[in-house]
N, C-alpha and C. Protein backbone atom coordinates (compact mmCIF):
# COMPACT_ATOMS: atom_id res chain seq x y z
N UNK A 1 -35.65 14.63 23.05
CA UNK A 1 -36.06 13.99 21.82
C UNK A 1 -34.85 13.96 20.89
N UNK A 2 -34.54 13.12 20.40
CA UNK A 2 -33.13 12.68 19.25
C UNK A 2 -33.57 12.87 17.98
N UNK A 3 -32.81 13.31 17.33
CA UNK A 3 -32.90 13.57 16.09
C UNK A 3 -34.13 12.58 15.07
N UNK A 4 -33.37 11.25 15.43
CA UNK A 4 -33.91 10.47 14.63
C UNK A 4 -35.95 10.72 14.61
N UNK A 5 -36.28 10.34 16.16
CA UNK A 5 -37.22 10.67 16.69
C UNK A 5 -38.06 11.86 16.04
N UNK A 6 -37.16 12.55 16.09
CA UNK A 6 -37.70 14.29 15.26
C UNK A 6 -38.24 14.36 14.08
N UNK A 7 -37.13 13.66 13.79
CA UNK A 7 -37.14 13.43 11.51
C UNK A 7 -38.22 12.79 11.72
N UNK A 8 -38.43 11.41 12.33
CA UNK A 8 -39.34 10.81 11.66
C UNK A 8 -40.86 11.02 11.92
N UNK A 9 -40.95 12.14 13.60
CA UNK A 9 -42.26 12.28 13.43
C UNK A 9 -42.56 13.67 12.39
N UNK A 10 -41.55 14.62 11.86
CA UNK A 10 -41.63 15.23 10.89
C UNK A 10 -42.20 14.93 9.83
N UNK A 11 -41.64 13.81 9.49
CA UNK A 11 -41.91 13.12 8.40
C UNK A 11 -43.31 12.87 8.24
N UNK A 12 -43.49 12.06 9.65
CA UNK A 12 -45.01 11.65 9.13
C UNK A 12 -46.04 12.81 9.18
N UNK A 13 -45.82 13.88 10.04
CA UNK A 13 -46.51 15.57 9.48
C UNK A 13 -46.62 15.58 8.61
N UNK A 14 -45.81 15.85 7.67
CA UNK A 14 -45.30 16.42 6.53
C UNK A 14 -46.38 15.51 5.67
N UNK A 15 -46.26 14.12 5.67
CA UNK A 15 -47.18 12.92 4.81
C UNK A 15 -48.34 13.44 5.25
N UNK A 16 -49.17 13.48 5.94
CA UNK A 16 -50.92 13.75 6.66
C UNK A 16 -51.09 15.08 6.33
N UNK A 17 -49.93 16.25 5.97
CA UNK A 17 -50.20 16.84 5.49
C UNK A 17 -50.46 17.20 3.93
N UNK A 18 -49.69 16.56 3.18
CA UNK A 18 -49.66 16.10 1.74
C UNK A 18 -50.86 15.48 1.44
N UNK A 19 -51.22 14.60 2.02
CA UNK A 19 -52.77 13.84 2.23
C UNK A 19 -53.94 14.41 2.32
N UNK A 20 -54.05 15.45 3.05
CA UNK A 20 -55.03 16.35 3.65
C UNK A 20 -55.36 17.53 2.56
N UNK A 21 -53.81 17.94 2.08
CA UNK A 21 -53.64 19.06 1.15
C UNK A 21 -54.46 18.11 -0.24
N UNK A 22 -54.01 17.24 -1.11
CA UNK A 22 -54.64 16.12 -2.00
C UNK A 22 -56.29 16.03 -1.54
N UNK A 23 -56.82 16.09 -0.61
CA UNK A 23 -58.00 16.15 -0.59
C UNK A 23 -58.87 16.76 -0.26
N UNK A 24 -57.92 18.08 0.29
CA UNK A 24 -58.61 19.58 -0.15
C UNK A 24 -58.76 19.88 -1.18
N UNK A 25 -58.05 19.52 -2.32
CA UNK A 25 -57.98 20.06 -3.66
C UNK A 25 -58.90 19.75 -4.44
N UNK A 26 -59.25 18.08 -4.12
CA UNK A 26 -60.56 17.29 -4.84
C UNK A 26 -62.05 17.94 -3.93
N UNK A 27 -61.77 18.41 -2.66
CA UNK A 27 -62.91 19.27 -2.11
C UNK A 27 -63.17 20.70 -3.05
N UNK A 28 -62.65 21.34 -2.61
CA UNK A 28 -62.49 22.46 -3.73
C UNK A 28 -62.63 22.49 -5.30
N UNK A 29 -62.88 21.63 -5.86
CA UNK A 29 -62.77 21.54 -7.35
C UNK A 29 -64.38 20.88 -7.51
N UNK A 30 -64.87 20.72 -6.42
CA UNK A 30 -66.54 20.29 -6.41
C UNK A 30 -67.51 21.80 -6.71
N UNK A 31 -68.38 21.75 -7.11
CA UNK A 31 -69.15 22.69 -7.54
C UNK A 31 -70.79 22.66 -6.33
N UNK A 32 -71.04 21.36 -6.05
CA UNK A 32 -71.82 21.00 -4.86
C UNK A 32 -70.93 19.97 -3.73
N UNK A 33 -71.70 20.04 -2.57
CA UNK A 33 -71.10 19.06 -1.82
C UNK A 33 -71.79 18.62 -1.02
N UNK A 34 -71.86 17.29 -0.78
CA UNK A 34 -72.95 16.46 0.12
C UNK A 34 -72.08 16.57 1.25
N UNK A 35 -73.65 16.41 2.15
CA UNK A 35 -73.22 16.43 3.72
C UNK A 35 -72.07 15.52 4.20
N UNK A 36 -71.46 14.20 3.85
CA UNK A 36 -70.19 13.70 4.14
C UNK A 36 -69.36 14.01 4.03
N UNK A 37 -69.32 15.20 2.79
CA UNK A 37 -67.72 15.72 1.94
C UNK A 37 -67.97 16.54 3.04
N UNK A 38 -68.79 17.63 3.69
CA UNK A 38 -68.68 18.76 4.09
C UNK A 38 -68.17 18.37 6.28
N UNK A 39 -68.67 17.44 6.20
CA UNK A 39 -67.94 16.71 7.69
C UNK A 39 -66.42 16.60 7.16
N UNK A 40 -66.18 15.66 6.55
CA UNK A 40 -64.65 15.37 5.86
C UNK A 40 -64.03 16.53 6.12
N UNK A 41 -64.36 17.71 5.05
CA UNK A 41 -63.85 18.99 5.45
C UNK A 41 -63.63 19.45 6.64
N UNK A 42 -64.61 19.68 7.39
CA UNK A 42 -64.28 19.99 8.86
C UNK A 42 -63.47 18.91 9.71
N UNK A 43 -63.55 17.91 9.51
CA UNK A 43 -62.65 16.80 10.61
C UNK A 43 -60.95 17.14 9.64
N UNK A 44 -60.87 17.26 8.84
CA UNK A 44 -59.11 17.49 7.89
C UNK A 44 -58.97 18.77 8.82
N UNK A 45 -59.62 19.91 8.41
CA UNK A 45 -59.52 21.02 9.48
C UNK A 45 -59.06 20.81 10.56
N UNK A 46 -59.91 20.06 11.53
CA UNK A 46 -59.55 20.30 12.53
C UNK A 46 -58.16 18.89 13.19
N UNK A 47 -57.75 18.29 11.69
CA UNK A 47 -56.79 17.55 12.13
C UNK A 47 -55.40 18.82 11.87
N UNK A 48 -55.56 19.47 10.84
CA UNK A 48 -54.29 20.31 10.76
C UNK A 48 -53.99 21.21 11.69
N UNK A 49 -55.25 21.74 12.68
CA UNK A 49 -54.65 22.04 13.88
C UNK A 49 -53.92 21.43 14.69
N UNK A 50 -55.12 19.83 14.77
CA UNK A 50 -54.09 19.20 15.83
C UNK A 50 -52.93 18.74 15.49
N UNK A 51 -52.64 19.02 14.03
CA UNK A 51 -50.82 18.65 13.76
C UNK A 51 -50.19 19.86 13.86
N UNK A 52 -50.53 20.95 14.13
CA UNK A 52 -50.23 22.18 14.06
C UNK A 52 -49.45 21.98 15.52
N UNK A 53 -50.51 22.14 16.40
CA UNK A 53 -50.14 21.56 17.98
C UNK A 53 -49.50 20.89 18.01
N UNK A 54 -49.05 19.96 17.43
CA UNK A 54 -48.16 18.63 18.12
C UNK A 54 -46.87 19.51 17.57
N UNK A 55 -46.70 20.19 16.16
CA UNK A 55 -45.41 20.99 16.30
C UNK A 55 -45.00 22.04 17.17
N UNK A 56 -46.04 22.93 17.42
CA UNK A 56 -45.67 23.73 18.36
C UNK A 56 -45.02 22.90 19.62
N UNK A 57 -45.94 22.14 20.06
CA UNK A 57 -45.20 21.21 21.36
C UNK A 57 -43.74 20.84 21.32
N UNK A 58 -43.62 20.25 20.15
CA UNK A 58 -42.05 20.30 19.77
C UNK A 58 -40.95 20.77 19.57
N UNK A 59 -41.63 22.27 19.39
CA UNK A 59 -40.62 22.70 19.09
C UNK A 59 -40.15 23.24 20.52
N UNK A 60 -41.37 23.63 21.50
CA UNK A 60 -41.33 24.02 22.69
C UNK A 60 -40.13 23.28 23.63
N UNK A 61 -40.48 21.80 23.28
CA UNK A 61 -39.92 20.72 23.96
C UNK A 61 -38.46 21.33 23.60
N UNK A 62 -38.29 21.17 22.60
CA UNK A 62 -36.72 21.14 21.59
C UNK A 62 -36.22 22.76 21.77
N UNK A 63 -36.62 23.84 22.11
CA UNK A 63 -36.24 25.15 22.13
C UNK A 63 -36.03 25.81 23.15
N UNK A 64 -36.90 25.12 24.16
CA UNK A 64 -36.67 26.10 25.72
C UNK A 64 -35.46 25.58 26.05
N UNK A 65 -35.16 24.29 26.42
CA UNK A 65 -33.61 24.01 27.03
C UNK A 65 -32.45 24.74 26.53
N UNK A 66 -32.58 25.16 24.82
CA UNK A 66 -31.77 25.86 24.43
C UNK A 66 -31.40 27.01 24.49
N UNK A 67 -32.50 27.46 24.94
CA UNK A 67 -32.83 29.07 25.38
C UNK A 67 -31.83 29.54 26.29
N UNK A 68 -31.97 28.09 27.53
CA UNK A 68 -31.97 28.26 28.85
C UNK A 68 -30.59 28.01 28.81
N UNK A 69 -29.72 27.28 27.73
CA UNK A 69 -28.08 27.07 27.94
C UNK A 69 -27.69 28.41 27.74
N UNK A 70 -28.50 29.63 26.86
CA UNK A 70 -27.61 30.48 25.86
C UNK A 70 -27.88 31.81 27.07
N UNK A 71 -28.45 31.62 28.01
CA UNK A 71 -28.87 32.60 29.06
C UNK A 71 -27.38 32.54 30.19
């Protein structure tokens, strides 16, 4: 994976996370919450894992070869 490649799927992490974070905040600042907000909640959840995962993968991708030169 090339740099460029890297940055820019960083990037877009970084945005979905900014996004996600922005509408946790308007979740949280509710005092009740209807059954849609409370799905919403759980599907953001379980997207920050799966962006969680896609970094780990990356970094996996991007770290073992390096491992393996310095051995």
């Amino acid at each position: 994976m090339d740099y460029e490649s890297l940055s820019a799927t960083v990037a877009r992490i970084r945005a979905e996370l900014a996004r996600i974070d922005g509408e946790n905040h308007k979740y949280f600042e509710l005092k009740h919450y209807r059954d849609y907000e409370m799905v919403s909640h759980r599907l953001r959840q379980e997207r920050v894992l799966e962006l969680k995962a896609e970094l780990e993968a990356m970094l996996k991708r991007k770290l073992i070869p390096n491992k393996s030169v310095q051995n």
